[in-house]
PDB file of N, CA and C in Angstrom:
ATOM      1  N   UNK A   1     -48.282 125.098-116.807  1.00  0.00           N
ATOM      2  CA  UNK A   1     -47.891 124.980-118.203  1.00  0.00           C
ATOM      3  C   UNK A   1     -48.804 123.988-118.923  1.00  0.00           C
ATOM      4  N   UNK A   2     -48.884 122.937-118.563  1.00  0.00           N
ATOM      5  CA  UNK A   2     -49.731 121.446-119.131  1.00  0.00           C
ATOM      6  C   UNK A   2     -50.539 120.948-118.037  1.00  0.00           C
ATOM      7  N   UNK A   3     -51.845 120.596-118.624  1.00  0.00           N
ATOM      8  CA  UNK A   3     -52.224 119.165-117.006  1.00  0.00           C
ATOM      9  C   UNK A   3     -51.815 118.344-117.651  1.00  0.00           C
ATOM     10  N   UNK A   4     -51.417 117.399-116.510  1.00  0.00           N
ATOM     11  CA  UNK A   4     -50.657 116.502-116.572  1.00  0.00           C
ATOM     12  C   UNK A   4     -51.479 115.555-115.540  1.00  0.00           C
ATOM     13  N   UNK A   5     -51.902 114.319-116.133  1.00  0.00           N
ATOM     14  CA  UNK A   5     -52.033 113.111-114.795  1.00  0.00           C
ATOM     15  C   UNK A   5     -50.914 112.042-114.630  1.00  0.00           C
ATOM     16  N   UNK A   6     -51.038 111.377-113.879  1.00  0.00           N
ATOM     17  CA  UNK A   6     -50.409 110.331-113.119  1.00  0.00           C
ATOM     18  C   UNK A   6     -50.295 109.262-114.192  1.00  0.00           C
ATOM     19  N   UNK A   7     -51.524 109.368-115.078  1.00  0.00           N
ATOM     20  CA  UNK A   7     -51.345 108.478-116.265  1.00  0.00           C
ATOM     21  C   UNK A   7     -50.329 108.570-117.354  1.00  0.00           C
ATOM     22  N   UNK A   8     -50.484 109.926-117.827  1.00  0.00           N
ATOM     23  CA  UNK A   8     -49.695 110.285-118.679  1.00  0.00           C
ATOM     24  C   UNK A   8     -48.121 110.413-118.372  1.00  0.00           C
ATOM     25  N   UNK A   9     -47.738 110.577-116.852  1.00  0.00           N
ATOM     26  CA  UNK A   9     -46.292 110.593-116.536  1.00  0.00           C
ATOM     27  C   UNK A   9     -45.970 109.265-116.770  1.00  0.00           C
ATOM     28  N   UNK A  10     -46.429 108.065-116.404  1.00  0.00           N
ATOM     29  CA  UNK A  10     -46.245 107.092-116.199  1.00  0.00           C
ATOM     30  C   UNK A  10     -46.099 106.640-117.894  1.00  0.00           C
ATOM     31  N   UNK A  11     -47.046 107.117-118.830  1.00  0.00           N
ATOM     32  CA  UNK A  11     -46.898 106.420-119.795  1.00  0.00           C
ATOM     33  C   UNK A  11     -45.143 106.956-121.255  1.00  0.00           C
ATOM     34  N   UNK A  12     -45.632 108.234-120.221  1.00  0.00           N
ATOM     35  CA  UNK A  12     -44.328 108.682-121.054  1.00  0.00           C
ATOM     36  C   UNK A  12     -42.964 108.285-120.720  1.00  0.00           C
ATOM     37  N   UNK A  13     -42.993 107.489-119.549  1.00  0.00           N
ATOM     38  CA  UNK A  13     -41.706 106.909-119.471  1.00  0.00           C
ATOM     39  C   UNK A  13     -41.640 105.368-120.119  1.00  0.00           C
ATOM     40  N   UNK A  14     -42.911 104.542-120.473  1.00  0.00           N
ATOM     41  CA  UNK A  14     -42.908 103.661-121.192  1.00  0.00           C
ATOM     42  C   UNK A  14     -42.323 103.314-122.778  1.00  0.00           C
ATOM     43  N   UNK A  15     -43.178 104.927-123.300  1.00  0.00           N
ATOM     44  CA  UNK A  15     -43.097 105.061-124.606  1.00  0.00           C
ATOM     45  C   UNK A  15     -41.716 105.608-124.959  1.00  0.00           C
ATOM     46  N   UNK A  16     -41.089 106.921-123.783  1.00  0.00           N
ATOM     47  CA  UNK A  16     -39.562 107.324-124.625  1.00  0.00           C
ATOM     48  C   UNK A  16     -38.327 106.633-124.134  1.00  0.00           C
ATOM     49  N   UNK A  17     -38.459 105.945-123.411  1.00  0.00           N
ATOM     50  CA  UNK A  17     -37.282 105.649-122.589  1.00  0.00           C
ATOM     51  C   UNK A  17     -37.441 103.790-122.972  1.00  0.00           C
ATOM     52  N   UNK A  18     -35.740 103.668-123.236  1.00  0.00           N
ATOM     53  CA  UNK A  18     -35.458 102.264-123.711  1.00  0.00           C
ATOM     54  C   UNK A  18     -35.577 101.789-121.879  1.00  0.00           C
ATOM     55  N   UNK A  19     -35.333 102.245-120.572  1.00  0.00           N
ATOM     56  CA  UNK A  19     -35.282 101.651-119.575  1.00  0.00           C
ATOM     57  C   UNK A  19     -35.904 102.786-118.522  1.00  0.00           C
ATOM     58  N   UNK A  20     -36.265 102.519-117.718  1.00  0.00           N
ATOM     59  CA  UNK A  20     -36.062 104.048-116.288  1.00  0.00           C
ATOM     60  C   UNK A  20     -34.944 103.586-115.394  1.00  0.00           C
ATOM     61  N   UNK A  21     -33.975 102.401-115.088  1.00  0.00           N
ATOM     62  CA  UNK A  21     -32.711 102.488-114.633  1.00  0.00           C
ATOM     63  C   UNK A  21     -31.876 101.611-115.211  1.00  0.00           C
ATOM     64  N   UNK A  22     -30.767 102.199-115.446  1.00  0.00           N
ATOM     65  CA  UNK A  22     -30.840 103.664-115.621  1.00  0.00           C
ATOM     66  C   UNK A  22     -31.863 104.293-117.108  1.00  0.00           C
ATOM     67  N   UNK A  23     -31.893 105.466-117.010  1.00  0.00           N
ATOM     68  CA  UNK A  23     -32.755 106.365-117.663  1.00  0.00           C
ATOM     69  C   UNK A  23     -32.076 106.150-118.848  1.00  0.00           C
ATOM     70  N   UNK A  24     -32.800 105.689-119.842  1.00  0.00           N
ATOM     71  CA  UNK A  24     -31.985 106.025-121.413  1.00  0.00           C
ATOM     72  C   UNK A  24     -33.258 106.175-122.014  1.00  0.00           C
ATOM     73  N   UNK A  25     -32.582 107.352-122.929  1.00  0.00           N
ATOM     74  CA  UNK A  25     -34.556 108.001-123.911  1.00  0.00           C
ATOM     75  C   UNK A  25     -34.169 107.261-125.322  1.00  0.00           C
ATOM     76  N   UNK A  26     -35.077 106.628-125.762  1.00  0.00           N
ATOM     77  CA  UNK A  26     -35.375 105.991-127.025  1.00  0.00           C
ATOM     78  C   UNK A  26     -35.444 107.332-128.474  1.00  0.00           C
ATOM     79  N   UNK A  27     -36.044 107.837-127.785  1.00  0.00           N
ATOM     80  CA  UNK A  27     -36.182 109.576-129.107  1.00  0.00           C
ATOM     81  C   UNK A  27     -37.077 110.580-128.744  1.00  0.00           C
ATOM     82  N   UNK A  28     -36.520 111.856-128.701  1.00  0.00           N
ATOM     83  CA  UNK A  28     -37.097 112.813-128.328  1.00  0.00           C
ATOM     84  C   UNK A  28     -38.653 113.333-128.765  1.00  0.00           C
ATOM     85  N   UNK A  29     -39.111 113.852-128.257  1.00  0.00           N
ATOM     86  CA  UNK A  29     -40.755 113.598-128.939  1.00  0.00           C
ATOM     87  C   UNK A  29     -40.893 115.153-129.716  1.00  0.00           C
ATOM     88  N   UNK A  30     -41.673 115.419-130.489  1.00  0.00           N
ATOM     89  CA  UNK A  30     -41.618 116.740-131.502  1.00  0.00           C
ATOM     90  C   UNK A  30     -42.869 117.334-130.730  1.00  0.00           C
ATOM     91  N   UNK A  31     -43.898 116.924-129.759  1.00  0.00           N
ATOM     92  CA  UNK A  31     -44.964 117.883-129.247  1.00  0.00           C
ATOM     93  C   UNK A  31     -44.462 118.577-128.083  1.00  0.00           C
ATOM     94  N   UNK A  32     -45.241 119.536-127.451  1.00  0.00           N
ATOM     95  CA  UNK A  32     -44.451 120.198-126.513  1.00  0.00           C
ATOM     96  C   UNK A  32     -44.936 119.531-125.411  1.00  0.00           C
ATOM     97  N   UNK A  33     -46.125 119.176-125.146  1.00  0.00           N
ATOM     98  CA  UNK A  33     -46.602 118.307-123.940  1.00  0.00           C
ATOM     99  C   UNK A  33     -45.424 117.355-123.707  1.00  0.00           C
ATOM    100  N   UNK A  34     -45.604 116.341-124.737  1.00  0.00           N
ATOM    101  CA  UNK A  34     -44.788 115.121-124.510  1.00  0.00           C
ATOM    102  C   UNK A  34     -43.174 115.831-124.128  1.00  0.00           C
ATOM    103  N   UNK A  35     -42.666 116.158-124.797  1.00  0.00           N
ATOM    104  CA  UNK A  35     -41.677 116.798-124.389  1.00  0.00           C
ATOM    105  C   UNK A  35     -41.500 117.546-123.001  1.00  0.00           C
ATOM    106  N   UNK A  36     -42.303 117.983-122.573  1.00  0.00           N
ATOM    107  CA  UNK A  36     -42.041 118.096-121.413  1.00  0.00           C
ATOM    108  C   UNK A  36     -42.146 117.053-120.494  1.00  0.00           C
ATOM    109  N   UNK A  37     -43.066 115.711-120.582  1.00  0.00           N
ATOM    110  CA  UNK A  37     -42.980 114.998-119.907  1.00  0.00           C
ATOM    111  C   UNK A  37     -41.836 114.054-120.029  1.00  0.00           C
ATOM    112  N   UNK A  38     -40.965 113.908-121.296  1.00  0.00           N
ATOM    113  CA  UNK A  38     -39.695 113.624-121.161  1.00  0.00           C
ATOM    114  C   UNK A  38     -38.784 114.125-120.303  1.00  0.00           C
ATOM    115  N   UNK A  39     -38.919 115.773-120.696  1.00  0.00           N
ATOM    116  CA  UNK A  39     -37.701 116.168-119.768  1.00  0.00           C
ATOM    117  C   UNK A  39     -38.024 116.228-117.966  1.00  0.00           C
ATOM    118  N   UNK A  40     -39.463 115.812-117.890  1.00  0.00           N
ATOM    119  CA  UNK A  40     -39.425 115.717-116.088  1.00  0.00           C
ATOM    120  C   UNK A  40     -39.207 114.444-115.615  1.00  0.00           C
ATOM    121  N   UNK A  41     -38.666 113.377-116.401  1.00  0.00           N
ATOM    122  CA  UNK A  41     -38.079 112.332-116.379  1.00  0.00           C
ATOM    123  C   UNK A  41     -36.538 112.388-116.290  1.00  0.00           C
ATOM    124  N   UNK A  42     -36.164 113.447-116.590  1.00  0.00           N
ATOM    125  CA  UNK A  42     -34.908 113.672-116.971  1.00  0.00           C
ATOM    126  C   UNK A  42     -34.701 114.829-115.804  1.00  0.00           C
ATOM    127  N   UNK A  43     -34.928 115.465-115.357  1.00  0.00           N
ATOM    128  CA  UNK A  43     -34.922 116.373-113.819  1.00  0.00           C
ATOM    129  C   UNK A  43     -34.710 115.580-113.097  1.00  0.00           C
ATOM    130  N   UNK A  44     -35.681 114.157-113.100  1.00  0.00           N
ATOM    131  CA  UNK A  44     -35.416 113.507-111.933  1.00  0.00           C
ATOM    132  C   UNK A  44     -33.676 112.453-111.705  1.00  0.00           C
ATOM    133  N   UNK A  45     -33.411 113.242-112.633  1.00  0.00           N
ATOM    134  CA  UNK A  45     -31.556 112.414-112.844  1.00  0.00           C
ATOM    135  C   UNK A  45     -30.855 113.843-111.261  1.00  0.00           C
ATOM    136  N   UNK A  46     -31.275 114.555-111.555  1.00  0.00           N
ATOM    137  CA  UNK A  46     -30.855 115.770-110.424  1.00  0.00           C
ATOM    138  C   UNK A  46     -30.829 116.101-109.015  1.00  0.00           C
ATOM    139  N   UNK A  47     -29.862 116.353-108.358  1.00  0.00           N
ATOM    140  CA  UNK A  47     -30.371 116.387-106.864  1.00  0.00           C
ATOM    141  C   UNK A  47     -30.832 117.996-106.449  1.00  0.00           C
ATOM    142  N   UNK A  48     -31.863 117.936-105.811  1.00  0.00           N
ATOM    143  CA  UNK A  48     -32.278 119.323-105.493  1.00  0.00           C
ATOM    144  C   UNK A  48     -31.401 120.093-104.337  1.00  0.00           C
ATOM    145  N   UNK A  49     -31.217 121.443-104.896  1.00  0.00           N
ATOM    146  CA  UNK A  49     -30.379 122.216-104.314  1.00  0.00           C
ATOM    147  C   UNK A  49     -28.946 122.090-104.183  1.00  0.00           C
ATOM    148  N   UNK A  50     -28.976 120.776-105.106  1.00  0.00           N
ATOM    149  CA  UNK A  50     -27.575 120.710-105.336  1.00  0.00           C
ATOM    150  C   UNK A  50     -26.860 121.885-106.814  1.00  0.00           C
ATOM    151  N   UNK A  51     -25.535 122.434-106.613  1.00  0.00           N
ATOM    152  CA  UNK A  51     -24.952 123.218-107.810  1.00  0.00           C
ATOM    153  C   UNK A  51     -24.318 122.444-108.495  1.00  0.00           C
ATOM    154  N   UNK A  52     -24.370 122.123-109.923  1.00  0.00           N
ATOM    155  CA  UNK A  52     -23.767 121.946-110.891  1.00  0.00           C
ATOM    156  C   UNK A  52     -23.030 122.312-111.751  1.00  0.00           C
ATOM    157  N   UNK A  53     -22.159 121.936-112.495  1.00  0.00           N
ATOM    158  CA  UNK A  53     -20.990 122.952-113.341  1.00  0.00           C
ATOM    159  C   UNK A  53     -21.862 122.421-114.641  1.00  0.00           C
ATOM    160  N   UNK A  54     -21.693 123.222-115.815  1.00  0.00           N
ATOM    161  CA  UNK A  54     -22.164 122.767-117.334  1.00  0.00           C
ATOM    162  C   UNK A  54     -21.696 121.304-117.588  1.00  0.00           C
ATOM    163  N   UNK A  55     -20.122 121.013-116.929  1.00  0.00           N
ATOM    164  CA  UNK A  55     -19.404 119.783-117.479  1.00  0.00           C
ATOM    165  C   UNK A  55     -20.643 119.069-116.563  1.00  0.00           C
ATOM    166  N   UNK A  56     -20.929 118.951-115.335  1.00  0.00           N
ATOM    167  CA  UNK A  56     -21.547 117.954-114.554  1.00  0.00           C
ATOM    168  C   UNK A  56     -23.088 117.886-114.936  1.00  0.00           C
ATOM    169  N   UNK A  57     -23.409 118.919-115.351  1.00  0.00           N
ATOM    170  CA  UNK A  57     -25.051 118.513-116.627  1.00  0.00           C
ATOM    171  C   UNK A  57     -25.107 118.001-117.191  1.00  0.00           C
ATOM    172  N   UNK A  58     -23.850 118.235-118.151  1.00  0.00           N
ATOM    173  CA  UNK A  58     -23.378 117.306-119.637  1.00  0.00           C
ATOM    174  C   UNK A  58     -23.648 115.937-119.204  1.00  0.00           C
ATOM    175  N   UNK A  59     -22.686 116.013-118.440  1.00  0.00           N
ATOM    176  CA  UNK A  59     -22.447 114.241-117.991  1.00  0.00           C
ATOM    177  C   UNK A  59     -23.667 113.473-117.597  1.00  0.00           C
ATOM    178  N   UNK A  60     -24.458 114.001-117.005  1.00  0.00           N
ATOM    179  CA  UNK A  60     -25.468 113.392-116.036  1.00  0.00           C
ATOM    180  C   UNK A  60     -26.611 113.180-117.466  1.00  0.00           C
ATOM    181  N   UNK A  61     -26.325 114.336-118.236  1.00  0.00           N
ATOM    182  CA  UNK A  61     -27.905 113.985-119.691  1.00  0.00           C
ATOM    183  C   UNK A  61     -27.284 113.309-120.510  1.00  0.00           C
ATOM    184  N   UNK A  62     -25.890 112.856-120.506  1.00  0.00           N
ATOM    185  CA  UNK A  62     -25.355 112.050-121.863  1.00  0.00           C
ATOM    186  C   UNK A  62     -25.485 110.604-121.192  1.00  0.00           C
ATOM    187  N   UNK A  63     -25.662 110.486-119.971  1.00  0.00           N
ATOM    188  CA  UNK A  63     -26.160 109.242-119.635  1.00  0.00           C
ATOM    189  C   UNK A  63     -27.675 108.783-120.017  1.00  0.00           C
ATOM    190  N   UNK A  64     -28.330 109.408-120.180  1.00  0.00           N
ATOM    191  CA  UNK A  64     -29.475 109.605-120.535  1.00  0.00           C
ATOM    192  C   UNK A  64     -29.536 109.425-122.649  1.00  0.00           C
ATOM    193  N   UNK A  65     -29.183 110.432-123.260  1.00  0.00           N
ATOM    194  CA  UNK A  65     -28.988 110.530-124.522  1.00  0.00           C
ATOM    195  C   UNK A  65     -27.661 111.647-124.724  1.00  0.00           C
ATOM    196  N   UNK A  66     -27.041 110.981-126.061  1.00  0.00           N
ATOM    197  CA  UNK A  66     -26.154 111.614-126.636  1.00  0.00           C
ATOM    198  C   UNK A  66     -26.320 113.003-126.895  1.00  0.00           C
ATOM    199  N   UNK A  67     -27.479 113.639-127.680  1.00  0.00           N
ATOM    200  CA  UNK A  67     -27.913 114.926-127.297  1.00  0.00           C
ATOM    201  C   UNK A  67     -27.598 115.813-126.455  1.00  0.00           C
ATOM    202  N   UNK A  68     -26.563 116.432-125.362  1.00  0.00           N
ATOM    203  CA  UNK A  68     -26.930 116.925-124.437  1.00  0.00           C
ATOM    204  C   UNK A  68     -27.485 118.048-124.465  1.00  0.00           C
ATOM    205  N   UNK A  69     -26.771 118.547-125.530  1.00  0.00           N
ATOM    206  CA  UNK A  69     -27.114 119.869-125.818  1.00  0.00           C
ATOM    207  C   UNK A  69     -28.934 120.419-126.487  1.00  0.00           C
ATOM    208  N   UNK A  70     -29.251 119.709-126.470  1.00  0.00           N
ATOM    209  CA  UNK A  70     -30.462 120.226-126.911  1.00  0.00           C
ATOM    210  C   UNK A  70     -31.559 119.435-125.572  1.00  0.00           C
ATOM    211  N   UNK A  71     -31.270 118.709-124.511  1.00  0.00           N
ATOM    212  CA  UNK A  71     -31.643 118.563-123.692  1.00  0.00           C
ATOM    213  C   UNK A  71     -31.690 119.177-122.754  1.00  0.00           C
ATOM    214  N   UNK A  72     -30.206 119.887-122.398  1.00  0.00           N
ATOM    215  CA  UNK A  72     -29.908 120.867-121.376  1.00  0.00           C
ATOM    216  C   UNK A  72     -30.794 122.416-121.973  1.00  0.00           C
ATOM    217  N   UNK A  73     -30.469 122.688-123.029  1.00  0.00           N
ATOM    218  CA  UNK A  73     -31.586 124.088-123.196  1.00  0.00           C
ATOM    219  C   UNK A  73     -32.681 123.914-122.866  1.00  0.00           C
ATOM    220  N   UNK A  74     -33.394 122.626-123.377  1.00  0.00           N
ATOM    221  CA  UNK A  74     -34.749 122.286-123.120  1.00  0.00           C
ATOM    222  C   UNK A  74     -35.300 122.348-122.042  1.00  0.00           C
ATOM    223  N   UNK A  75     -34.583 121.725-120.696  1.00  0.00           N
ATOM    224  CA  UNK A  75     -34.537 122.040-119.860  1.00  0.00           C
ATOM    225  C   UNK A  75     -34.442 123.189-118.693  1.00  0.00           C
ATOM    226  N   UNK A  76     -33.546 124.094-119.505  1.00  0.00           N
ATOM    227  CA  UNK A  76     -33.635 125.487-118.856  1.00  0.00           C
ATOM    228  C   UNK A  76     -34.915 126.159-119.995  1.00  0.00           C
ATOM    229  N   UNK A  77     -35.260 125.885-121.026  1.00  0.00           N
ATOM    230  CA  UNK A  77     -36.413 126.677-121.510  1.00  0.00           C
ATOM    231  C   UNK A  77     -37.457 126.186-120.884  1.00  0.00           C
ATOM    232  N   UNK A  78     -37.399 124.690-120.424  1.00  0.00           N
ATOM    233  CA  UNK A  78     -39.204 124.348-119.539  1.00  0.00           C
ATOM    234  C   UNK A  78     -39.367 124.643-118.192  1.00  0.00           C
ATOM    235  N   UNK A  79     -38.284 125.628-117.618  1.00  0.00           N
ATOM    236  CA  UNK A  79     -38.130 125.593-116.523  1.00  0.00           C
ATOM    237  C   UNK A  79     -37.511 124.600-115.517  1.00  0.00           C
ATOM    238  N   UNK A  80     -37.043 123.614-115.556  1.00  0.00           N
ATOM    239  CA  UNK A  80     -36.551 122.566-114.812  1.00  0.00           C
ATOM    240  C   UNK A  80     -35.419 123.000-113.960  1.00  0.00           C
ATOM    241  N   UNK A  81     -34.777 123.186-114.855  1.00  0.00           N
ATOM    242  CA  UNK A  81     -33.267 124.162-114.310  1.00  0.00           C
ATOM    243  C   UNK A  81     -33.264 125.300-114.318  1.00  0.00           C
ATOM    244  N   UNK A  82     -32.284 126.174-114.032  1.00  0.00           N
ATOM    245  CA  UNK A  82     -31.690 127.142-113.866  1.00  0.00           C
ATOM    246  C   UNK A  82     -30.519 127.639-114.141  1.00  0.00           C
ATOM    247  N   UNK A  83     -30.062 128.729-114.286  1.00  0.00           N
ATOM    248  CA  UNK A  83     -28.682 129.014-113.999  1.00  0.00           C
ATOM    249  C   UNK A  83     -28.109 130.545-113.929  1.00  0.00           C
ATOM    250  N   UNK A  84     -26.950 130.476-113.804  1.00  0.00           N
ATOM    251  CA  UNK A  84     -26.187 131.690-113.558  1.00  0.00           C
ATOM    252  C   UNK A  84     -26.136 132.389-114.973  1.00  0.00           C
ATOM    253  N   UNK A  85     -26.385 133.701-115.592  1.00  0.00           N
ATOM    254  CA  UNK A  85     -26.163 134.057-116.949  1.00  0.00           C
ATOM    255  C   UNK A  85     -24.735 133.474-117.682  1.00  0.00           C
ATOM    256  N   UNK A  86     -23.468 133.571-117.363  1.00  0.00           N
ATOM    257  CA  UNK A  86     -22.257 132.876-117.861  1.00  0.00           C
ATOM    258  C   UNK A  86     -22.643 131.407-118.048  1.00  0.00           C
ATOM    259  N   UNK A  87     -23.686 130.647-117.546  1.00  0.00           N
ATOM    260  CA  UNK A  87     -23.735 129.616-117.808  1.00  0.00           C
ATOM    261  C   UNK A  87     -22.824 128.334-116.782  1.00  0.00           C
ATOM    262  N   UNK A  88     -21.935 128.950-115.794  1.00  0.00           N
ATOM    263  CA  UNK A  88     -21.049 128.194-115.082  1.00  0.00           C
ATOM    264  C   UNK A  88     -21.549 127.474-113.988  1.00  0.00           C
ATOM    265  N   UNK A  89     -22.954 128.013-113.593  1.00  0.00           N
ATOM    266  CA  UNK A  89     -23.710 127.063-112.703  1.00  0.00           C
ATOM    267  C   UNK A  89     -25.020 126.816-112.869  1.00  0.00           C
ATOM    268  N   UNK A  90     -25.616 125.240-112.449  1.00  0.00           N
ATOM    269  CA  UNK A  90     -26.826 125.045-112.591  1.00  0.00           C
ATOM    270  C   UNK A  90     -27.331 124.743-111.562  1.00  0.00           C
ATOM    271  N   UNK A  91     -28.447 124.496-111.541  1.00  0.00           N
ATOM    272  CA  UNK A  91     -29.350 124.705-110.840  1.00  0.00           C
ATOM    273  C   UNK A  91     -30.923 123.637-110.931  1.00  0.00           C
ATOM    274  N   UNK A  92     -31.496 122.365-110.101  1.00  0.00           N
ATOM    275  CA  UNK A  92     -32.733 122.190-110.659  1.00  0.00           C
ATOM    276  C   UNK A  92     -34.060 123.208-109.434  1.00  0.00           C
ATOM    277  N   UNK A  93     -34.787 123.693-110.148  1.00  0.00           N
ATOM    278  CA  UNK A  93     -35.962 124.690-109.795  1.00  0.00           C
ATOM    279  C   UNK A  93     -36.701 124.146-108.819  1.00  0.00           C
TER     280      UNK A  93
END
């Protein structure tokens, strides 16, 4: 999708995030690069291969920002997640 270096991950957790523990985002970024390097900051809130319910997404990105909802799409539109079509389970990729 993007190159991405080691630099730029690193810096994007400087610039959006008021902390990295816990994770709280300062403001969502309007480019799509940056934005994605937000939300792979925000994957890493996830355990792999673990299933999630919508309520237990919610919860886990509102720790993060109030937003959830436009985090959680974001997330299934950049690929990060996954899910069942009804929406009742998630999934990180």
């Amino acid at each position: 999708m993007f190159e991405i270096s080691q630099l730029e991950i690193d810096q994007a957790l400087t610039k959006y995030f008021t902390s990295a523990a816990p994770l709280r985002l300062k403001h969502y970024p309007k480019k799509q690069k940056q934005k994605y390097l937000v939300l792979y900051w925000i994957a890493k809130c996830f355990e792999k291969e673990k299933k999630y319910s919508e309520k237990e997404i919610n919860s886990i990105i509102l720790e993060v920002t109030d937003d959830f909802v436009t985090i959680r799409r974001a997330l299934y539109d950049y690929g990060f997640i996954d899910r069942v079509p009804d929406g009742s389970c998630y999934w990180l990729r």
